[in-house]
C-alpha atoms as a PDB file:
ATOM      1  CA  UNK A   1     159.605 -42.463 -86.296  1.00  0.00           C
ATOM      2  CA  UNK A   2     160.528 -45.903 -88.264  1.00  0.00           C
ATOM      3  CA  UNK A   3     158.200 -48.312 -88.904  1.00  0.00           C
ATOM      4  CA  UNK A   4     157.895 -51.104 -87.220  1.00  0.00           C
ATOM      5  CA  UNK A   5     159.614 -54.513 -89.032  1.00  0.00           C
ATOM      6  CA  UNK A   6     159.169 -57.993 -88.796  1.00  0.00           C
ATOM      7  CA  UNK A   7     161.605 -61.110 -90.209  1.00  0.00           C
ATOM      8  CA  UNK A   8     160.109 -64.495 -90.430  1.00  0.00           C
ATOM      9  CA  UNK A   9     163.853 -66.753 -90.803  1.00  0.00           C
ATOM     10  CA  UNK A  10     162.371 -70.489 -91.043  1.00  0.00           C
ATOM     11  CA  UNK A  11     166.087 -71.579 -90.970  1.00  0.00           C
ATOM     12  CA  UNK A  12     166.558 -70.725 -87.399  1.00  0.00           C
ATOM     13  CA  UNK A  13     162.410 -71.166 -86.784  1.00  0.00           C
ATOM     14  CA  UNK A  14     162.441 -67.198 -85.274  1.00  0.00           C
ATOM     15  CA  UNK A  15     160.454 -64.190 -85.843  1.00  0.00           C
ATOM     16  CA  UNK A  16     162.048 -60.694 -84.800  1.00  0.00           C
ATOM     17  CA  UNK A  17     159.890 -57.509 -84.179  1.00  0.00           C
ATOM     18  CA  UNK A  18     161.854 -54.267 -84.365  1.00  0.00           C
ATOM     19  CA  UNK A  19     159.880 -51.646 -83.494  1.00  0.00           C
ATOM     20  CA  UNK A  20     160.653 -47.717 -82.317  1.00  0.00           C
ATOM     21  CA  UNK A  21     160.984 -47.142 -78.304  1.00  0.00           C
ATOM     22  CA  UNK A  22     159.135 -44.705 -77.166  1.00  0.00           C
ATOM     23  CA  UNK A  23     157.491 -43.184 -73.977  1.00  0.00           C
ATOM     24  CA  UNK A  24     154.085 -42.284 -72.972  1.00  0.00           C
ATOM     25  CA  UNK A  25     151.168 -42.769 -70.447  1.00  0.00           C
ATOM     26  CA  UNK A  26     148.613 -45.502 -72.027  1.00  0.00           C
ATOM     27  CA  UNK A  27     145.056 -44.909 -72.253  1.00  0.00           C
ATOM     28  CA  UNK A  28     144.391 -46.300 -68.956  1.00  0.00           C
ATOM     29  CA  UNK A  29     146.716 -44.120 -66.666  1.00  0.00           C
ATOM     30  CA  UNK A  30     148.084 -47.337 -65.124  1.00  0.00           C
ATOM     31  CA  UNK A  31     151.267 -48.223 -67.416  1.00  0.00           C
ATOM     32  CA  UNK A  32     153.290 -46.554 -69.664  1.00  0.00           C
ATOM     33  CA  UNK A  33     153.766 -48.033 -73.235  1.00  0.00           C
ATOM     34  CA  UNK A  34     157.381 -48.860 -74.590  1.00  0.00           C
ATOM     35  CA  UNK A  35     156.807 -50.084 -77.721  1.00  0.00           C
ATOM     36  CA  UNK A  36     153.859 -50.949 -79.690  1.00  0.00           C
ATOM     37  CA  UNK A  37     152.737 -51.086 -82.973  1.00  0.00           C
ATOM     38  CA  UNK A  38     149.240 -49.565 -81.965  1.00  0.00           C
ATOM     39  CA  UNK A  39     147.268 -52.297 -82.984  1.00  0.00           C
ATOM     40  CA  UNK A  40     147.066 -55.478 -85.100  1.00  0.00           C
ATOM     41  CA  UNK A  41     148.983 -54.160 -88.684  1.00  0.00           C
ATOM     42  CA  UNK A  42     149.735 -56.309 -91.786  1.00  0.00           C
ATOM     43  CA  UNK A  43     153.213 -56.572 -92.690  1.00  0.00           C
ATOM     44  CA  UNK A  44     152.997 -56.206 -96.430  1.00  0.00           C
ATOM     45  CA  UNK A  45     156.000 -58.680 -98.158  1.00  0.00           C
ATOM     46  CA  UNK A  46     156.361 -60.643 -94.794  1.00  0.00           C
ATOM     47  CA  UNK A  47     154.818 -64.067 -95.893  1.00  0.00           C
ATOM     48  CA  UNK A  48     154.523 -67.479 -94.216  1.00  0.00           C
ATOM     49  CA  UNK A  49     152.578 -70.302 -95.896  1.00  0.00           C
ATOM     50  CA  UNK A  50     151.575 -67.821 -98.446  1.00  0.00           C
ATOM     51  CA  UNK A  51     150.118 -65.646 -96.632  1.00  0.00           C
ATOM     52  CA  UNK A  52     150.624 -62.101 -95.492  1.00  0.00           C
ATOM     53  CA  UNK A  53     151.439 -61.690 -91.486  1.00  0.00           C
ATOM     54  CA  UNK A  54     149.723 -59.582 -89.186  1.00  0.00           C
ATOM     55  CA  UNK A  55     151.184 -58.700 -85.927  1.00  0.00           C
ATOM     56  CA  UNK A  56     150.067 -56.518 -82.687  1.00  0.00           C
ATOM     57  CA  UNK A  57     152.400 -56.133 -79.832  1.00  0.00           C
ATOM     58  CA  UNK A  58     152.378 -53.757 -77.183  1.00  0.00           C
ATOM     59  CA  UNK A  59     155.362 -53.403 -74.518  1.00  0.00           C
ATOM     60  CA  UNK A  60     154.958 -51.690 -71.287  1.00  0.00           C
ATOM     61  CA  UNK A  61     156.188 -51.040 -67.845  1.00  0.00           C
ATOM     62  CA  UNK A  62     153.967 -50.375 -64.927  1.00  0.00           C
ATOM     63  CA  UNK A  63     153.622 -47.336 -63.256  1.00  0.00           C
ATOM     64  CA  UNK A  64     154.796 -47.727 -59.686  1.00  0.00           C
ATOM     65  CA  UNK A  65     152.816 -46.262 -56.719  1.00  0.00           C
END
């Protein structure tokens, strides 16, 4: 699976999250996760301000009854 990968462009003032689709049940039962990078991670190399970025996102769809 590819890591997940983060670009800070302060030209166009955007920051883009790739990260791997996947497919499975979350913890809860209720929703199941499409992307996620499991958790708050540093991004070693991604810098703004001097200082080294940390990002958690989780993407999911809800289970329907």
């Amino acid at each position: 699976m590819p890591d997940p990968n983060l670009v800070i462009d302060e030209k166009k003032k955007t920051v883009t999250i790739t990260l791997p689709l996947i497919h499975r049940e979350s913890k809860s039962g209720k929703s199941y996760v499409i992307a996620s990078t499991d958790g708050n991670i540093p991004f070693d190399g991604v810098m703004h301000k001097g200082k080294t970025v940390t990002c958690g996102v989780n993407c999911y769809i809800k289970k329907t009854k």
